[in-house]
Protein backbone atom coordinates (compact mmCIF):
# COMPACT_ATOMS: atom_id res chain seq x y z
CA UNK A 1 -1.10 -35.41 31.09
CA UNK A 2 -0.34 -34.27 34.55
CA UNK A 3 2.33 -32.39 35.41
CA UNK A 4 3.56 -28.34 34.93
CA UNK A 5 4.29 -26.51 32.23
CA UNK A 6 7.05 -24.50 31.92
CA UNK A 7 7.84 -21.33 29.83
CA UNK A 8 11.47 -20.38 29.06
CA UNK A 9 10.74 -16.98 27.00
CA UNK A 10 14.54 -16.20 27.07
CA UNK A 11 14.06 -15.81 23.15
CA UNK A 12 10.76 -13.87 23.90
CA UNK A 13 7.68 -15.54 23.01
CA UNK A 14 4.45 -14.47 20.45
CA UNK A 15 1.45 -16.56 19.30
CA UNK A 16 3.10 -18.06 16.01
CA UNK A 17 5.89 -19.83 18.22
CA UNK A 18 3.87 -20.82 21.33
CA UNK A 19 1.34 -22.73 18.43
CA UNK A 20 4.74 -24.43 17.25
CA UNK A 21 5.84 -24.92 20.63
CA UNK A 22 2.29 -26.80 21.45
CA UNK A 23 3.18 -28.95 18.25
CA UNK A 24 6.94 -30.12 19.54
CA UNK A 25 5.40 -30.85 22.89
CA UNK A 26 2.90 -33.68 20.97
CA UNK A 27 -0.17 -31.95 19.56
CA UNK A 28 -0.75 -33.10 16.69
CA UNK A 29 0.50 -31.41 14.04
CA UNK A 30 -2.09 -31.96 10.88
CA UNK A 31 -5.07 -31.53 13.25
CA UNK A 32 -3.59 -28.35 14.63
CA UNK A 33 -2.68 -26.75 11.52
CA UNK A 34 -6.23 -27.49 10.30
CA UNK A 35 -7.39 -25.76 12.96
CA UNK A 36 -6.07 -22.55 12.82
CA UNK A 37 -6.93 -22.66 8.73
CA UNK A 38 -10.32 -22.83 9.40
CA UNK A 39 -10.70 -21.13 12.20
CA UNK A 40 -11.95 -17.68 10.02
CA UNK A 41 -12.11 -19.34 6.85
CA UNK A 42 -15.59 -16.68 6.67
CA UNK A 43 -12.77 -14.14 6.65
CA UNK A 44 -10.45 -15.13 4.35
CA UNK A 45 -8.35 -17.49 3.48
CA UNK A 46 -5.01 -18.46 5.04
CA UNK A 47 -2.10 -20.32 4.17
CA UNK A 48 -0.99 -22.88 7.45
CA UNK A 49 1.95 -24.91 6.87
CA UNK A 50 4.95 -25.63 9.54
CA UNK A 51 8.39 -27.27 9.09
CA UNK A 52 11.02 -28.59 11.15
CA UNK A 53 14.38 -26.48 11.42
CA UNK A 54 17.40 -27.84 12.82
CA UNK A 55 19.11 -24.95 15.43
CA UNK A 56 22.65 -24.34 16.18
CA UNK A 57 23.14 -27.16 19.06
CA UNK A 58 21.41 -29.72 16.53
CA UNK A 59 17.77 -29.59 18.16
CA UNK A 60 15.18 -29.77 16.40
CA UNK A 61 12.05 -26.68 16.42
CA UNK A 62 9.15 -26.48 14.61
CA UNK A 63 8.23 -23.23 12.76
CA UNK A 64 4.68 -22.21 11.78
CA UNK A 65 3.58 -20.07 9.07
CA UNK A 66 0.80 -17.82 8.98
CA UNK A 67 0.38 -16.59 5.24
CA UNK A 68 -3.13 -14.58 4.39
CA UNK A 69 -4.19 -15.44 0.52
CA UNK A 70 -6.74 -13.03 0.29
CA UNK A 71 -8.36 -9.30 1.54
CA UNK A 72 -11.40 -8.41 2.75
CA UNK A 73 -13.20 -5.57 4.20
CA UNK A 74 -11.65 -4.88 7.47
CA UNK A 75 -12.35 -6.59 10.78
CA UNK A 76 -11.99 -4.67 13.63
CA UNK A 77 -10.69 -5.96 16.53
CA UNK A 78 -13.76 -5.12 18.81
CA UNK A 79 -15.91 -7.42 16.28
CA UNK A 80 -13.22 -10.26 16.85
CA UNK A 81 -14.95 -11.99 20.58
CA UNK A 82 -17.90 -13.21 18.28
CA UNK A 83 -15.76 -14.59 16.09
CA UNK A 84 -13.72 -16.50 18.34
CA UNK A 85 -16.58 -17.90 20.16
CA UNK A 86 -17.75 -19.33 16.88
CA UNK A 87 -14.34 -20.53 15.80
CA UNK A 88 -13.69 -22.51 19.38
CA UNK A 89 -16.70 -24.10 19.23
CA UNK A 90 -16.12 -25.44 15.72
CA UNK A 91 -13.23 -26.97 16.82
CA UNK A 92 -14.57 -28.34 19.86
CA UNK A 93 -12.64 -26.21 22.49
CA UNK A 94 -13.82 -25.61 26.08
CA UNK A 95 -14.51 -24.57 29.24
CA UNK A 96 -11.17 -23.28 30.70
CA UNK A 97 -9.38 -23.53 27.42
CA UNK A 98 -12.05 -21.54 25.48
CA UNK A 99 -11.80 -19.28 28.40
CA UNK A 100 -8.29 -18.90 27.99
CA UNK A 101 -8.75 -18.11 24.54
CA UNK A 102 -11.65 -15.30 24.98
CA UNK A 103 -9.46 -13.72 27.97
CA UNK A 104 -6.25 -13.24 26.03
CA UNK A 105 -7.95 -11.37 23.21
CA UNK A 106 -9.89 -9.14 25.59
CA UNK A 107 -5.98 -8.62 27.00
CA UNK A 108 -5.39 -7.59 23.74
CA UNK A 109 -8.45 -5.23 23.02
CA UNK A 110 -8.08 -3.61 26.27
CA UNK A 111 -4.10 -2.87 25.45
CA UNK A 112 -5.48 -1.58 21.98
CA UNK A 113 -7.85 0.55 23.62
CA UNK A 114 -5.69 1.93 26.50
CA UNK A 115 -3.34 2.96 23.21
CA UNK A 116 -6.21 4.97 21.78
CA UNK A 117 -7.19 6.31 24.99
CA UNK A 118 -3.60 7.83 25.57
CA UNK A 119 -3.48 9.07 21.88
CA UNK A 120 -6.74 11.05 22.10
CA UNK A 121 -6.16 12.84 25.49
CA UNK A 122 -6.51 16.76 25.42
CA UNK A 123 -3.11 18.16 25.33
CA UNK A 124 -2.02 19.27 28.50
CA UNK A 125 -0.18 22.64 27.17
CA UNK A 126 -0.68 24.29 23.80
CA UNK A 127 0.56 27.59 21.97
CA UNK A 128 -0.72 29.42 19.30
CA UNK A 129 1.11 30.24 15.90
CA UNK A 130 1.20 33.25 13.07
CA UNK A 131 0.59 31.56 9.80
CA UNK A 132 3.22 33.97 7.65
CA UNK A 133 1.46 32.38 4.20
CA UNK A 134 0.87 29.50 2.59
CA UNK A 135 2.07 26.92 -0.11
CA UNK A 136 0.82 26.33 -3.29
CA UNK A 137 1.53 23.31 -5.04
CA UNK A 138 -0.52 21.81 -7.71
CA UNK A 139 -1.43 19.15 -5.13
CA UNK A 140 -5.18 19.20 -4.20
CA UNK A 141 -5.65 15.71 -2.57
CA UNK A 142 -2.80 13.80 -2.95
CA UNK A 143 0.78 14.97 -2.08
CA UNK A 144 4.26 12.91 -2.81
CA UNK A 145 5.75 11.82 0.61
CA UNK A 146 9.28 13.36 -0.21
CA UNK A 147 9.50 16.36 -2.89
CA UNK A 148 11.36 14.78 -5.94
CA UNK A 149 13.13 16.38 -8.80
CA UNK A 150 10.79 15.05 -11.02
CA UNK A 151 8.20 16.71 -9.78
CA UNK A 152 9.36 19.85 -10.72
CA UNK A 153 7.06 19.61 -14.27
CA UNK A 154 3.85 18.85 -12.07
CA UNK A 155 3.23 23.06 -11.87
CA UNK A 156 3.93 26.20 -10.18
CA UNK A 157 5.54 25.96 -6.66
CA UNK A 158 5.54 28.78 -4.61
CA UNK A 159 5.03 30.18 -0.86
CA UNK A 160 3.06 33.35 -0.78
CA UNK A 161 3.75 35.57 2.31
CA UNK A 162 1.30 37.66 4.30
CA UNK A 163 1.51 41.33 3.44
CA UNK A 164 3.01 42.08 6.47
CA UNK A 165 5.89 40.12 6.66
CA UNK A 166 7.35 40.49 3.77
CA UNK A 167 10.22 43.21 4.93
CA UNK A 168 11.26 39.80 6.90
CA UNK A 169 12.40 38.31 3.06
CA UNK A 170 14.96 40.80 2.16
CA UNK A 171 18.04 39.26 1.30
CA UNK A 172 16.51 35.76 1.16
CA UNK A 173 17.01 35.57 -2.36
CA UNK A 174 20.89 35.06 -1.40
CA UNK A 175 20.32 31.67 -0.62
CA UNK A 176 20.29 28.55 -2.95
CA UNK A 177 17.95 27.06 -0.38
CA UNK A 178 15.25 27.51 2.32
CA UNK A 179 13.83 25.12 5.16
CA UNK A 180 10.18 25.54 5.18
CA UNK A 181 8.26 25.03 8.13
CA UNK A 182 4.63 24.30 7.41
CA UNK A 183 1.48 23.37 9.55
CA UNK A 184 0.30 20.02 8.24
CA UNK A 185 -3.64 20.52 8.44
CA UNK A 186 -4.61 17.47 6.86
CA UNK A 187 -2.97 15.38 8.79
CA UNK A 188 -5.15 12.48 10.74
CA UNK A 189 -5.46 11.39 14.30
CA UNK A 190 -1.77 11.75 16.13
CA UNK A 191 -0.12 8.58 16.58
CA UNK A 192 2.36 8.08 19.26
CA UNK A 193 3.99 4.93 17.64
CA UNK A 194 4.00 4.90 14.20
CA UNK A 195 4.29 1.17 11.65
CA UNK A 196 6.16 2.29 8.50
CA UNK A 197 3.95 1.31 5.78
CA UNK A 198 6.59 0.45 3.61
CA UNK A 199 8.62 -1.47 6.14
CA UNK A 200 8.30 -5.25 6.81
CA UNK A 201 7.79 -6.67 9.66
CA UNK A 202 5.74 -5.34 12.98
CA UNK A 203 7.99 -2.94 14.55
CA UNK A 204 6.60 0.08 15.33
CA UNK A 205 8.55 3.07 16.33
CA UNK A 206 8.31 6.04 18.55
CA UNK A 207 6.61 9.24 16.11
CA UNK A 208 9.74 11.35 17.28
CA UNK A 209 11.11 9.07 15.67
CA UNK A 210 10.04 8.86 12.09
CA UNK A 211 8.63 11.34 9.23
CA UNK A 212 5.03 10.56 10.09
CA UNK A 213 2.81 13.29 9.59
CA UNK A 214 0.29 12.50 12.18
CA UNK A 215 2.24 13.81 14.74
CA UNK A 216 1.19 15.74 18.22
CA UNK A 217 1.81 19.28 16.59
CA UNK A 218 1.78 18.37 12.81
CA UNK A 219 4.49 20.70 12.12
CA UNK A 220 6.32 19.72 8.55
CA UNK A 221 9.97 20.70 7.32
CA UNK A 222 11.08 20.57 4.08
CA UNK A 223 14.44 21.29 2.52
CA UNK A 224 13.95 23.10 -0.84
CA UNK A 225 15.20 25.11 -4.07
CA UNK A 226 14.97 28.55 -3.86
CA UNK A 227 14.35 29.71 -8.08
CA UNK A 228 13.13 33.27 -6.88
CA UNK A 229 11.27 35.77 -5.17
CA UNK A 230 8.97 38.09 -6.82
CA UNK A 231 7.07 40.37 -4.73
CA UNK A 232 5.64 38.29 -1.59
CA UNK A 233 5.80 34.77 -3.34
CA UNK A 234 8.96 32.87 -2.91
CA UNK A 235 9.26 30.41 -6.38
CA UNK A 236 10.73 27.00 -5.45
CA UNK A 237 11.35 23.63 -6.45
CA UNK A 238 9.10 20.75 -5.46
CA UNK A 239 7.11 20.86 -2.34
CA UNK A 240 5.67 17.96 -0.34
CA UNK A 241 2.45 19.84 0.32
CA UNK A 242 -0.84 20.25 -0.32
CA UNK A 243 -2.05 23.65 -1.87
CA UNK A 244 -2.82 25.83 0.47
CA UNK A 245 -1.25 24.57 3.19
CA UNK A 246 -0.37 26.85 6.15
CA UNK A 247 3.18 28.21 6.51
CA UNK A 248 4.85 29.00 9.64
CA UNK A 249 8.03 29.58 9.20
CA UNK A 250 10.77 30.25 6.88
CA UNK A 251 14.59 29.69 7.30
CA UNK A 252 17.74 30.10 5.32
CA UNK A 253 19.71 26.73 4.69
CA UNK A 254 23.06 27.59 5.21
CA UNK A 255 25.91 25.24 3.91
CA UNK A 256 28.39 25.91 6.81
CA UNK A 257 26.53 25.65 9.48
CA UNK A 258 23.86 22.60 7.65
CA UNK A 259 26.12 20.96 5.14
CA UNK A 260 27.91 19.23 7.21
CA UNK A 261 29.12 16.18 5.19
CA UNK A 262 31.94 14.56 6.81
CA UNK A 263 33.28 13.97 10.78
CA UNK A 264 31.81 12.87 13.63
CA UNK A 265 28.84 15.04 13.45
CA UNK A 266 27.82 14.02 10.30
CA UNK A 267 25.03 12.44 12.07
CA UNK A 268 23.74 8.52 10.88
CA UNK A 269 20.18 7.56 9.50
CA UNK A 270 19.20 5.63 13.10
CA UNK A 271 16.92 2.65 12.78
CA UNK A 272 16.90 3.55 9.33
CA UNK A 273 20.08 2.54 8.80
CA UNK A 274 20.81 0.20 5.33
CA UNK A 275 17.12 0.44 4.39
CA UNK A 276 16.68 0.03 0.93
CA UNK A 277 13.97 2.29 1.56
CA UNK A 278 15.84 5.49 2.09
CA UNK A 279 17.96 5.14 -0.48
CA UNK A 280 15.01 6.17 -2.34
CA UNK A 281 14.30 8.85 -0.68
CA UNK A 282 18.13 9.76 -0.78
CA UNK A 283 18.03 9.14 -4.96
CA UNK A 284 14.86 10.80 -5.51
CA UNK A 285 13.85 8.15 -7.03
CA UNK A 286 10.08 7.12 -8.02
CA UNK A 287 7.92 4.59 -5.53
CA UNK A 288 4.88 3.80 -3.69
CA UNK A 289 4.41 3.44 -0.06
CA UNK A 290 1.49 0.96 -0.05
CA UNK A 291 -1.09 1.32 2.56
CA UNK A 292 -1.08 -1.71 5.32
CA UNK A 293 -3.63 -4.38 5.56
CA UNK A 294 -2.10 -4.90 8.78
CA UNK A 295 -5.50 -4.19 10.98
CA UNK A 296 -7.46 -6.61 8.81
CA UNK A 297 -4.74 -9.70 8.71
CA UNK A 298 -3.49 -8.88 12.53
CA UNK A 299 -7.39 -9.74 13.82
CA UNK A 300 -7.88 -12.89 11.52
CA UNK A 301 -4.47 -14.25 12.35
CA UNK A 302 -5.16 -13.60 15.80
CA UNK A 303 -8.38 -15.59 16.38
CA UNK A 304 -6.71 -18.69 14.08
CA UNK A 305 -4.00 -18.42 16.47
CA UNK A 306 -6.08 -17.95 19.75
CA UNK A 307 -7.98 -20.60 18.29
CA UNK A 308 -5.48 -23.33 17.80
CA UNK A 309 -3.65 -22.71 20.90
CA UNK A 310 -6.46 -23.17 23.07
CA UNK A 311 -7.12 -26.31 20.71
CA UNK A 312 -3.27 -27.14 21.44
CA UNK A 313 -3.60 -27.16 25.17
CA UNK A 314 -6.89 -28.91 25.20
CA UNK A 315 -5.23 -31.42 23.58
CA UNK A 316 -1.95 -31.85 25.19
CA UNK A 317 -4.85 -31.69 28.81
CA UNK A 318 -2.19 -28.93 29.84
CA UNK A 319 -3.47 -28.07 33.78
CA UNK A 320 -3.61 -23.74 32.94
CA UNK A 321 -3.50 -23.77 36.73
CA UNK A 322 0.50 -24.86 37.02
CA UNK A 323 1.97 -22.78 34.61
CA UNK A 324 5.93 -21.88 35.34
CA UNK A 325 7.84 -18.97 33.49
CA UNK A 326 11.50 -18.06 32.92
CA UNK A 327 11.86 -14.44 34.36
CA UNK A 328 12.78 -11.82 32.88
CA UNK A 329 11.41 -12.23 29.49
CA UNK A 330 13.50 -11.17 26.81
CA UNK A 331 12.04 -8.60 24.50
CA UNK A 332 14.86 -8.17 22.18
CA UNK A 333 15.95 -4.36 21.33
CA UNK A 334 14.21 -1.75 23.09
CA UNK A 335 13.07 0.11 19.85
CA UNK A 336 11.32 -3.10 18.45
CA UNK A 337 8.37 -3.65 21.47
CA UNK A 338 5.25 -2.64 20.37
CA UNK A 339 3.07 -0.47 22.70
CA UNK A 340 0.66 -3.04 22.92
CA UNK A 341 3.22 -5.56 24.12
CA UNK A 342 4.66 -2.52 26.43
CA UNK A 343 1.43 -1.88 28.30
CA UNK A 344 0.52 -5.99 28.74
CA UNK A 345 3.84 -6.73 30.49
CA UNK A 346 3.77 -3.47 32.60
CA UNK A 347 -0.04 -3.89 33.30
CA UNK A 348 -0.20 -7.58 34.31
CA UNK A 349 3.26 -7.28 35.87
CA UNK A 350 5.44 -9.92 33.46
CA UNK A 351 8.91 -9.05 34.40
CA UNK A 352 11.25 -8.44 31.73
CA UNK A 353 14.28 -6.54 30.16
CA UNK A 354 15.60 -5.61 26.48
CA UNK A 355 17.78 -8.13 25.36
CA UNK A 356 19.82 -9.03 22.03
CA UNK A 357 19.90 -7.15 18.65
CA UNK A 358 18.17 -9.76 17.11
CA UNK A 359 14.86 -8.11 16.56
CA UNK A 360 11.37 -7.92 18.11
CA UNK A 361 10.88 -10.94 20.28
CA UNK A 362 7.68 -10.73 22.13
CA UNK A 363 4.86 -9.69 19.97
CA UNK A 364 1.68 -8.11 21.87
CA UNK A 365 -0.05 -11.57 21.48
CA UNK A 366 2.20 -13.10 22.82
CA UNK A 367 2.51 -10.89 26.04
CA UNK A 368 -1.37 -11.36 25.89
CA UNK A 369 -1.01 -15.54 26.01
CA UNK A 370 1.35 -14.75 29.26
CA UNK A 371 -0.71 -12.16 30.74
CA UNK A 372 -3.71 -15.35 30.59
CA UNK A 373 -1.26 -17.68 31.80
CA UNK A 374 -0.89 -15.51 34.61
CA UNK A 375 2.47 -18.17 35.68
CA UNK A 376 4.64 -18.59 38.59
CA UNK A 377 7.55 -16.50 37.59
CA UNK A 378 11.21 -17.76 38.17
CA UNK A 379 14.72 -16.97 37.64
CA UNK A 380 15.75 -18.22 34.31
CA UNK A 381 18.83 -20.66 35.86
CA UNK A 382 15.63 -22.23 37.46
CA UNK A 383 14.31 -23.90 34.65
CA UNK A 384 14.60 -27.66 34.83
CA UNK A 385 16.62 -29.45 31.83
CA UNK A 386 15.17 -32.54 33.00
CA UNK A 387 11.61 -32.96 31.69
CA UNK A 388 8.70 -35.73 30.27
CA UNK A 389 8.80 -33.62 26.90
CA UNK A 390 10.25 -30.03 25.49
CA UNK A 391 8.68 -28.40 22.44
CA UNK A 392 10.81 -25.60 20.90
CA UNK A 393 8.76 -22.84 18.38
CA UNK A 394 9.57 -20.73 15.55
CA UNK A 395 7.47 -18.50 14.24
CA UNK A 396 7.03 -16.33 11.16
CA UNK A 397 10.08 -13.86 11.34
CA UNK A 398 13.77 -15.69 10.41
CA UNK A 399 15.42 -14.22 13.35
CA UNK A 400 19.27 -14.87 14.40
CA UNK A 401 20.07 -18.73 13.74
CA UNK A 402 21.18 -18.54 17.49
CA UNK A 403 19.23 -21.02 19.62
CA UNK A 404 19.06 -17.94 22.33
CA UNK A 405 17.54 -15.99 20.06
CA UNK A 406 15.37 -17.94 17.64
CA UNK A 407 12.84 -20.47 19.54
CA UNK A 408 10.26 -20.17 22.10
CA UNK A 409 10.68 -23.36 24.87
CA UNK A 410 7.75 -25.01 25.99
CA UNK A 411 8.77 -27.65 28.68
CA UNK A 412 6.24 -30.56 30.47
CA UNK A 413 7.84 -31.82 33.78
C-alpha cells in the first residue's frame, strides 16, 4: 500500500479503537485478533472478540473487546519492554513497526513516571498541628470507609482529649452532633488523581475531588453522633477511624448554619451525581469497595494491544513516515482525561481541546500511539472524504450512539 494515512480523532482515539480501526481499513480480522490473544498468553489469559456495529448515518465500525479471564501476580509496567519484545517477535513484527511498538510504551512509562515524580516531590510549604487527642474505635487494621449505623455494636467509640484542652468542651454536650477533624496517619503515598475503586470505567479524578484518604495533608472529617461527654472523652456513634488515630480538631454541627436541605445552596453530589454508589453511602447501607486489578490488566492489555497494532500496520505496509491528523483532538469532558493522557498531549505537543459530555475519549495509550505517530497535524475541515479505504473503531466503552462521539477514523488516501 502506498499512500497516507490519515487520523480524524474528532471522537478521541485509544488503543482498543485504533486496533478496530486497523481491522476496517483491511487487516485481517481473525489473524489480528489472534494476535493480540496471544500476545501475553504467559500472563494470563484474555478474551479477543470484535463485532460490527452499525452507527447513526448507517456506516458500519468495528468494535474490539479486550476481556481478561484470569489474575495473576502483578506486572509492573517497567517489566512490560521485555515482554513486548518477546510478543512482536512471535508474531513476526519488525523493524520500524516493532519500533513503533517499543517507543509508544516507553511514551507511556515515561508519562507514568513523570506522574510519580510529581506525586513524591517535597512539599514546598508545610505547618505544624496540636493533636487535641485521639480516637478510639475498636478498629485496629481495618476501618469501614463511611461510619454506618450498624456499626454502632462493633464497641466503644470515643475521642479522648488532651488534659489541657478540655475547658475548650464546655457546652459541647449541647449539640446532637460534632464534625471531627482527624489526622489520617495511615494513610499511603498521596495521590494527585485518584481511580475510584468501586467505579467502572478509567476515569480518574482530581484528589480534591473525591474522599480519598491519600491525600497531600491526610486530614479526615467525619460527621458524627454525639451520646456524651464524660470527663475528657467525648462518647459517639460510629467512627471511620482507626484506634488511636490523631485528632485535630473538633467542631459543633450546627443545623442552621449546616442543615441546609433545600434552595439553591443545597449544594449537588458533582461527578458523583446518580451513582448507585452513593446512595450507599447516603443509606448506610452494607458493601465492599473491591480493590482494582487495574495495574496488572492495564500492562497485559497494553502489550496485546501494542502488539497487534504494530502487527496491524505491518500488515496493511502503512508508510509511519506520512501520517496525517485531525487537529484538535477531542478529549471529551475535561474531568474524564487521565494524567497520563494529560502529560503525553502537552509533552509531545498533540493539540487538543475538551469536547462533548460523552465520556473519556482519549485514553493515555492512545495519546501514546499519537505521540509515536508523531503526524502532520491539520485542521479537522481538512480531512479528505475522498479516500482508497476508511476504517472506523470502537472500542471497549459503549459511548454516545452519535457517530461524533463513538468511532475512531482511520482513513488511506
Amino acid at each position: 500500500m502506498k499512500g497516507t494515512l490519515w487520523i480524524d480523532p474528532r471522537a478521541g482515539i485509544s488503543g482498543d479503537r485504533f486496533a478496530a480501526a486497523l481491522i476496517g481499513l483491511g487487516a485481517p480480522e481473525q489473524e489480528m485478533t489472534k494476535v493480540i490473544k496471544s500476545a501475553t498468553e504467559e500472563l494470563g489469559m484474555l478474551d479477543i472478540h470484535t463485532h460490527i456495529e452499525f452507527l447513526p448515518d448507517e456506516t458500519l465500525a468495528y468494535r474490539l473487546h479486550i476481556i481478561p479471564l484470569e489474575h495473576r501476580e502483578l506486572f509492573p509496567l517497567e517489566d512490560a519492554p521485555i515482554a513486548l519484545e518477546n510478543a512482536l517477535s512471535r508474531a513476526g513484527v519488525k523493524n520500524t513497526y516493532a519500533d513503533f511498538a517499543q517507543r509508544a510504551l516507553s511514551i507511556l512509562r515515561a508519562a507514568e513516571e513523570h506522574i510519580d515524580s510529581a506525586a513524591t516531590l517535597s512539599p514546598e510549604k508545610t505547618i505544624s498541628l496540636p493533636v487535641i487527642g485521639a480516637a478510639h474505635t475498636p478498629y485496629k487494621h481495618k476501618a469501614p470507609f463511611q461510619p454506618r449505623p450498624e456499626n454502632v455494636s462493633d464497641g466503644a467509640f470515643y475521642i479522648q482529649v488532651e488534659t489541657q484542652y478540655i475547658v475548650g468542651m464546655q457546652a459541647l454536650e449541647t449539640f446532637s452532633h460534632i464534625f471531627v477533624l482527624s489526622y489520617l496517619d495511615r494513610s499511603l503515598e498521596p495521590e494527585i488523581t485518584v481511580h475510584p475503586p468501586w467505579k467502572d470505567g478509567p476515569e480518574r479524578y482530581g484528589t480534591f475531588a473525591t474522599r480519598s484518604p491519600n491525600r497531600p495533608s491526610p486530614i479526615g472529617l467525619t460527621r458524627v453522633r454525639l451520646q456524651r461527654v464524660e470527663g475528657n472523652r467525648i462518647y459517639t456513634g460510629p467512627l471511620d477511624l482507626f484506634d488511636g488515630t490523631p485528632i485535630l480538631d473538633i467542631k459543633p454541627f450546627i443545623r442552621s448554619l449546616d442543615g441546609v436541605d433545600s434552595g439553591s445552596e443545597a449544594g449537588n453530589d458533582g461527578w458523583l451525581e446518580g451513582s448507585d454508589h452513593l446512595e450507599l453511602h447516603r443509606l448506610g447501607l452494607p458493601h465492599i469497595h473491591p480493590k482494582s486489578s487495574g495495574d496488572f490488566f492495564q500492562t497485559q492489555i497494553i502489550i496485546s494491544i501494542l502488539t497487534g497494532i504494530g502487527w496491524g500496520l505491518q500488515r496493511l505496509e502503512i508508510d509511519l513516515s506520512s501520517i496525517v491528523c485531525a487537529s484538535p483532538v477531542n478529549t471529551g469532558p475535561e474531568h474524564s482525561l487521565e494524567l497520563a493522557a494529560q502529560v503525553i498531549l502537552e509533552q509531545h505537543k498533540i493539540p487538543y481541546e475538551a469536547g462533548s459530555d460523552t465520556g473519556e475519549l482519549v485514553t493515555p495509550s492512545g495519546a501514546a500511539i499519537l505521540a509515536t505517530l508523531a503526524p502532520e497535524f491539520v485542521a479537522s475541515n481538512h480531512i479528505l472524504s475522498d479516500s482508497k479505504r476508511i476504517g472506523l473503531g470502537i472500542g471497549q466503552h459503549v459511548l454516545d450512539a452519535a457517530q461524533s462521539f463513538g468511532a475512531l477514523r482511520l482513513l488511506f488516501v
